[in-house]
Protein backbone atom coordinates (compact mmCIF):
# COMPACT_ATOMS: atom_id res chain seq x y z
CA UNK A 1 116.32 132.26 95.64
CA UNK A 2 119.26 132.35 98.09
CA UNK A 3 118.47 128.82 100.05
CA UNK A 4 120.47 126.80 98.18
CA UNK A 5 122.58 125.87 101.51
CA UNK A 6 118.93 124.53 102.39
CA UNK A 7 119.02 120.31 102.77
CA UNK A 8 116.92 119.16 99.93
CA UNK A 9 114.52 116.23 100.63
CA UNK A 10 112.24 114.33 99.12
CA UNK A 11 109.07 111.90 100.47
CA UNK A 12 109.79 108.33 99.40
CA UNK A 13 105.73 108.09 98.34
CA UNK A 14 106.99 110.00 94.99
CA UNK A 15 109.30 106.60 94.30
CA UNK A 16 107.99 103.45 93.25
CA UNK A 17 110.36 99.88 94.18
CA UNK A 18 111.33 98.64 96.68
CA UNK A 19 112.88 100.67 99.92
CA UNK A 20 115.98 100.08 99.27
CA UNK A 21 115.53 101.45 95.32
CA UNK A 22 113.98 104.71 96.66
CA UNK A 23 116.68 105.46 99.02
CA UNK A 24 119.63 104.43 96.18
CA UNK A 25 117.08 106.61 93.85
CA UNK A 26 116.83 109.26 95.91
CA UNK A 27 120.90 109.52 96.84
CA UNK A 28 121.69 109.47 93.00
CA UNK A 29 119.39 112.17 92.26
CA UNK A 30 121.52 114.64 94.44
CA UNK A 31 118.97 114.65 97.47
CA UNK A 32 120.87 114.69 101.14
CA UNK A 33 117.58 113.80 103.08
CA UNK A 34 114.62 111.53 102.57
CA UNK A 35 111.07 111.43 104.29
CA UNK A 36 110.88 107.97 105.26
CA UNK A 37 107.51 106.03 106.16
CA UNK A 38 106.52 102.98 108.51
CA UNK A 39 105.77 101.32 105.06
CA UNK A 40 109.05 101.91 103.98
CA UNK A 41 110.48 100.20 107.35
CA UNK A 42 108.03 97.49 107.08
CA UNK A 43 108.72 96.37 103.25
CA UNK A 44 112.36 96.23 103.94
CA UNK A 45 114.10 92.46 104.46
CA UNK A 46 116.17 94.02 107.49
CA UNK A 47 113.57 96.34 108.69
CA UNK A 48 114.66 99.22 110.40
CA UNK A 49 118.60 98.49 110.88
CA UNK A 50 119.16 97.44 107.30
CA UNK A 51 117.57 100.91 105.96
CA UNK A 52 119.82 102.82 108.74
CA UNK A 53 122.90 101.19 107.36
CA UNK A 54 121.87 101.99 103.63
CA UNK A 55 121.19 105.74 104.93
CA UNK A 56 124.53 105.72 106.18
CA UNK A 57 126.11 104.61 103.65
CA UNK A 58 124.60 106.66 100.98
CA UNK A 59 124.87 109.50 103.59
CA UNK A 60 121.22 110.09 103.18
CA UNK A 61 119.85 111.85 106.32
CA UNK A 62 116.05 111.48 107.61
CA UNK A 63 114.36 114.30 107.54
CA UNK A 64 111.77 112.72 109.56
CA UNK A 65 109.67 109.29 109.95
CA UNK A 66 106.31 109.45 109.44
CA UNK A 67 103.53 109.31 110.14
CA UNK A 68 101.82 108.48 113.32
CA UNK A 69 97.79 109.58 112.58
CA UNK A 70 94.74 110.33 114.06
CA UNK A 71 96.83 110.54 117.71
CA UNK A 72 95.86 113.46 119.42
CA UNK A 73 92.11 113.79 120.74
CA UNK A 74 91.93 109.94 120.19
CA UNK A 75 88.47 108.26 121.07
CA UNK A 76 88.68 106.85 124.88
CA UNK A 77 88.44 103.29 122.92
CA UNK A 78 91.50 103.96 120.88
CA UNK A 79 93.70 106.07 122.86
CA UNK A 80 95.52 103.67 124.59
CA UNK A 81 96.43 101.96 121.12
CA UNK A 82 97.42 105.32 119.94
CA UNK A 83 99.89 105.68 122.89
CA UNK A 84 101.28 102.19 122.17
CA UNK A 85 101.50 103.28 118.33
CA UNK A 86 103.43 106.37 119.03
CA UNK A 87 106.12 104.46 121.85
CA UNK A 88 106.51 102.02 118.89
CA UNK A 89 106.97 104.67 116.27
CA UNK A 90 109.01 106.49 118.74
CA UNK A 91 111.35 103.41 119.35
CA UNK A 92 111.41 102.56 115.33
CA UNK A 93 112.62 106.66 114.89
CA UNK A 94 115.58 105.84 117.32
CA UNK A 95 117.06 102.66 115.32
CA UNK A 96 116.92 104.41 112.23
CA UNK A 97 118.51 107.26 113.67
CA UNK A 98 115.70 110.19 113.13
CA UNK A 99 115.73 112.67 114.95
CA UNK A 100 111.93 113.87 113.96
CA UNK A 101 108.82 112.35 114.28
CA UNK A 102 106.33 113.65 111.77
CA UNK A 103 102.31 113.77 113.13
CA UNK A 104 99.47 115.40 111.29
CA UNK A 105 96.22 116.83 113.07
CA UNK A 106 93.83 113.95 113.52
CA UNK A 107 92.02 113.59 110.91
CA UNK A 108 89.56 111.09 113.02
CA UNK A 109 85.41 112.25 112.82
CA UNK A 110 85.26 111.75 116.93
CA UNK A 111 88.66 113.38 117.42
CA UNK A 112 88.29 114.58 120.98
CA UNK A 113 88.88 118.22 120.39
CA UNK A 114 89.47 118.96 124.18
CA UNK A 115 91.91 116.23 124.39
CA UNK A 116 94.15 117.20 121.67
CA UNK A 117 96.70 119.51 123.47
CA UNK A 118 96.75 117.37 126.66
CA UNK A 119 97.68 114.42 124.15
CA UNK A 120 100.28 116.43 121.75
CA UNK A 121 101.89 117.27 125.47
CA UNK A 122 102.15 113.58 126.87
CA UNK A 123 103.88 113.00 122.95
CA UNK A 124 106.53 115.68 123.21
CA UNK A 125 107.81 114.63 126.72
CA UNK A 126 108.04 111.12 125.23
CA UNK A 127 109.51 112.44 122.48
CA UNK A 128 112.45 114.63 124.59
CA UNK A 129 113.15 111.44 126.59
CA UNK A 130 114.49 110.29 123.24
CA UNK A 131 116.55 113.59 122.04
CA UNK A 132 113.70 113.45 119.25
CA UNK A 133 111.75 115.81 117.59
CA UNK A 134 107.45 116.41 116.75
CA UNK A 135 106.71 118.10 113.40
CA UNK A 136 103.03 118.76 113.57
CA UNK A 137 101.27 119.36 110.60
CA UNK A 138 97.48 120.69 109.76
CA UNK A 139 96.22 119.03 106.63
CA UNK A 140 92.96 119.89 104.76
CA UNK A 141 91.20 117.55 106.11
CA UNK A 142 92.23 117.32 109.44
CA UNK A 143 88.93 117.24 112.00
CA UNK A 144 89.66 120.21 114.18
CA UNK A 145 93.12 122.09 113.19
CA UNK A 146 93.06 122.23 109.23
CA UNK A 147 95.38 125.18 108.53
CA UNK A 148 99.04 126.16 109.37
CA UNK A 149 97.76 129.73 111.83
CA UNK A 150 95.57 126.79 113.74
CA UNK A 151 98.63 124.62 114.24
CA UNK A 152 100.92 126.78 115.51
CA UNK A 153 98.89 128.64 118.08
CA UNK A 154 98.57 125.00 119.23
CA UNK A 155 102.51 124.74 118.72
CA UNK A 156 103.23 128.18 120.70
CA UNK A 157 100.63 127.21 123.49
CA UNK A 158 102.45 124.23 124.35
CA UNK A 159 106.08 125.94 123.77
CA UNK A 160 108.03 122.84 123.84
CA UNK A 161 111.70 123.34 122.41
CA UNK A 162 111.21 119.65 120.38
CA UNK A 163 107.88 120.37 119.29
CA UNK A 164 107.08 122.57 115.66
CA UNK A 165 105.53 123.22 112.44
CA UNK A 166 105.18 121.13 108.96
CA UNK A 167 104.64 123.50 106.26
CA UNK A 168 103.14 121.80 103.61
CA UNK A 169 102.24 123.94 100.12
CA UNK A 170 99.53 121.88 99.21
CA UNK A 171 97.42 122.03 102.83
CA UNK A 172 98.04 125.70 102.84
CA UNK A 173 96.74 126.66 98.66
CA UNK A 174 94.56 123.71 98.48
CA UNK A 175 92.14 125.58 100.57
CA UNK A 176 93.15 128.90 99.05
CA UNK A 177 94.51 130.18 102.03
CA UNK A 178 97.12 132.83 101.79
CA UNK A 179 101.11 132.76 103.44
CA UNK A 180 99.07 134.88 106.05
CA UNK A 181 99.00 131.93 107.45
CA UNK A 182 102.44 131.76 108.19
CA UNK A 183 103.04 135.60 109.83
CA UNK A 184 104.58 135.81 112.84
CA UNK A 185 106.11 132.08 113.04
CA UNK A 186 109.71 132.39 113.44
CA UNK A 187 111.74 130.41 111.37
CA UNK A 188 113.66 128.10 114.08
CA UNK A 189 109.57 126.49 114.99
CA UNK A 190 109.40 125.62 111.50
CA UNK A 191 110.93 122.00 111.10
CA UNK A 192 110.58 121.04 107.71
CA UNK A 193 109.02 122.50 104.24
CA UNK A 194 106.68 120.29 101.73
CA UNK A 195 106.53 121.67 98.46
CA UNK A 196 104.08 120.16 95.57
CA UNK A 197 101.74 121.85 92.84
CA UNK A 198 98.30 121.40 91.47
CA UNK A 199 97.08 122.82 88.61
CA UNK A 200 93.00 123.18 89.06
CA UNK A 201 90.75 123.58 92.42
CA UNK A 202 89.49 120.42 93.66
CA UNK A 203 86.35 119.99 95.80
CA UNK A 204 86.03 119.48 98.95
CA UNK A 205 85.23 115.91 98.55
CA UNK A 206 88.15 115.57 95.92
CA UNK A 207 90.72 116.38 98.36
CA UNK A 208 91.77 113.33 99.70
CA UNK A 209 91.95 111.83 96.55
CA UNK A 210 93.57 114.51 94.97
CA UNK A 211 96.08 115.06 97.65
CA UNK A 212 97.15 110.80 97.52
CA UNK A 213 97.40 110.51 93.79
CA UNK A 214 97.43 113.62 91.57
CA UNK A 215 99.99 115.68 92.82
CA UNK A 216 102.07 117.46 90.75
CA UNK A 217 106.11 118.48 91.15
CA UNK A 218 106.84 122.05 91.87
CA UNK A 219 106.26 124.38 88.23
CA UNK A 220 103.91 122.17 86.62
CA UNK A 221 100.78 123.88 88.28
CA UNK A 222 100.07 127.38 89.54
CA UNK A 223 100.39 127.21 93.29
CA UNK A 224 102.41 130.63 94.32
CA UNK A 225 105.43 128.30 95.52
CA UNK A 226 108.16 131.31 94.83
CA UNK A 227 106.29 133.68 97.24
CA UNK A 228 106.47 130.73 99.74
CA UNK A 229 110.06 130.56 99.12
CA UNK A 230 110.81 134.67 99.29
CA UNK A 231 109.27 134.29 102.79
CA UNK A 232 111.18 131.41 103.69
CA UNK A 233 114.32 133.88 102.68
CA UNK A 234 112.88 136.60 104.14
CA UNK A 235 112.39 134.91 107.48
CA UNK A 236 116.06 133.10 107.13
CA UNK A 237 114.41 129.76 107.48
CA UNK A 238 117.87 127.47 107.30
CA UNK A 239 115.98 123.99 107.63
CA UNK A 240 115.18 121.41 105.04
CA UNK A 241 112.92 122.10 101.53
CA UNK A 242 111.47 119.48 99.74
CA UNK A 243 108.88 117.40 97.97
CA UNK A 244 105.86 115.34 99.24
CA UNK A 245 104.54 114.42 96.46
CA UNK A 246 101.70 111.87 95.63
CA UNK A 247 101.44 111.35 92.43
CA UNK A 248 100.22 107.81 90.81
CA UNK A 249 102.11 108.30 87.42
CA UNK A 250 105.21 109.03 88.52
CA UNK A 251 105.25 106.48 91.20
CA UNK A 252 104.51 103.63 88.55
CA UNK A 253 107.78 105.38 86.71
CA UNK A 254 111.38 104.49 87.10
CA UNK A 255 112.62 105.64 90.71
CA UNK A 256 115.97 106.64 89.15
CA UNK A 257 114.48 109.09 86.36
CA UNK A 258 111.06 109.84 89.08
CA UNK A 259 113.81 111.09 91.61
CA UNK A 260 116.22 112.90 88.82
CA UNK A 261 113.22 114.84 87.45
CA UNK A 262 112.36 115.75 91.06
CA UNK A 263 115.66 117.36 91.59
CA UNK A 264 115.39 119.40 88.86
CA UNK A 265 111.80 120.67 89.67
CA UNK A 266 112.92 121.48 92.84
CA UNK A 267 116.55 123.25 91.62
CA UNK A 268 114.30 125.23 89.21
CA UNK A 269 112.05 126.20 92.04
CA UNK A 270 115.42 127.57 94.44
């Protein structure tokens, strides 16, 4: 693969410790960006400013912060907590100096499906009055837009310059969906890339649990992750590659030898 000039990230849910650990983990394992969560921000002594300084320090960039759920096509008795969520998330982004905030379809069983571009809208313009950034991203299991072709028709409808695409391997093969998916989506809309593997077919009741614990690191199942990556070169997608993955064992591991293992499973992969 030619995208080694790609930033390499990876998800601080792979890393067990404490914050701090995963980011000093993560910057001794070679990896220039990390995908940082509101758990991450919260477990830290200094919250947010302390983990910006570290960042800076280590000269770890943020790929994004994550991850604001179930926002758009929120019930009417939950949407005004949603908006409050996402100002707060928005304002969090800003003092650790992301520049992307990272949403996923909602996943929420009355998600208001007529609502949800009028709400992704209002969350871009709040996002622009902060020079920041929406990665939207379909998972599995999301209520209403479940695959990557679903998400970015959303994506090109509302044709925001701040607003684009998560591609995540494991939402797009986990429902054996093809990189069809991906035709026709030029590579500047595409914000980040979230590689993992799996090596059997869940069911569809397995796939929450599968996807939050038994995730495996890029070449240790059979997901076609190269052909992802040829298009990715084909399309001279220049943005950050990485991993998101969830995977109990490794988590309960060493952060140090976790995030050195993950580095080479993703230089392998490239």
């Amino acid at each position: 693969m030619s995208l080694s000039d790609n930033p390499l990230f990876i998800n601080t849910i792979l890393l067990g410790g404490s914050s701090e650990q995963k980011l000093q983990a993560a910057a001794a394992a070679g990896f220039q960006q990390v995908e940082l969560w509101q758990q991450d921000v919260e477990a830290a002594p200094g919250g947010a400013a302390s983990l910006a300084h570290l960042c800076s320090r280590l000269t770890l960039a943020l790929t994004d912060y994550q991850v604001l759920m179930d926002f758009d096509g929120a019930p009417d008795d939950q949407r005004e907590n949603k908006r409050d969520q996402a100002l707060e998330m928005i304002s969090t982004a800003r003092q650790l100096g992301a520049t992307t905030l990272l949403v996923p379809a909602s996943t929420h069983p009355l998600c208001c499906q007529e609502r949800i571009e009028e709400d992704l809208r209002w969350l871009v313009q709040q996002a622009a009055q902060h020079n920041l950034r929406i990665a939207y991203e379909a998972m599995a299991w999301s209520q209403h837009i479940n695959d990557t072709a679903a998400a970015w028709r959303l994506i090109k409808r509302i044709d925001a310059p701040n607003l684009g695409l998560v591609v995540d391997a494991f939402h797009i093969f986990v429902r054996q969906r093809t990189l069809a998916d991906l035709k026709g989506i030029p590579a500047e809309k595409i914000f980040l890339v979230q590689l993992s593997d799996l090596d059997f077919q869940p069911q569809e009741q397995q796939l929450k649990d599968v996807a939050r614990h038994e995730r495996l690191l890029p070449g240790e199942g059979n997901y076609p992750l190269e052909a992802l990556l040829h298009h990715l070169e084909d399309i001279a997608y220049r943005g950050p590659i990485g991993l998101e993955v969830f995977n109990d064992r490794r988590h309960g591991a060493d952060p140090y030898l976790t995030a050195k293992a993950a580095m080479a499973a993703l230089r392998k992969m490239m």
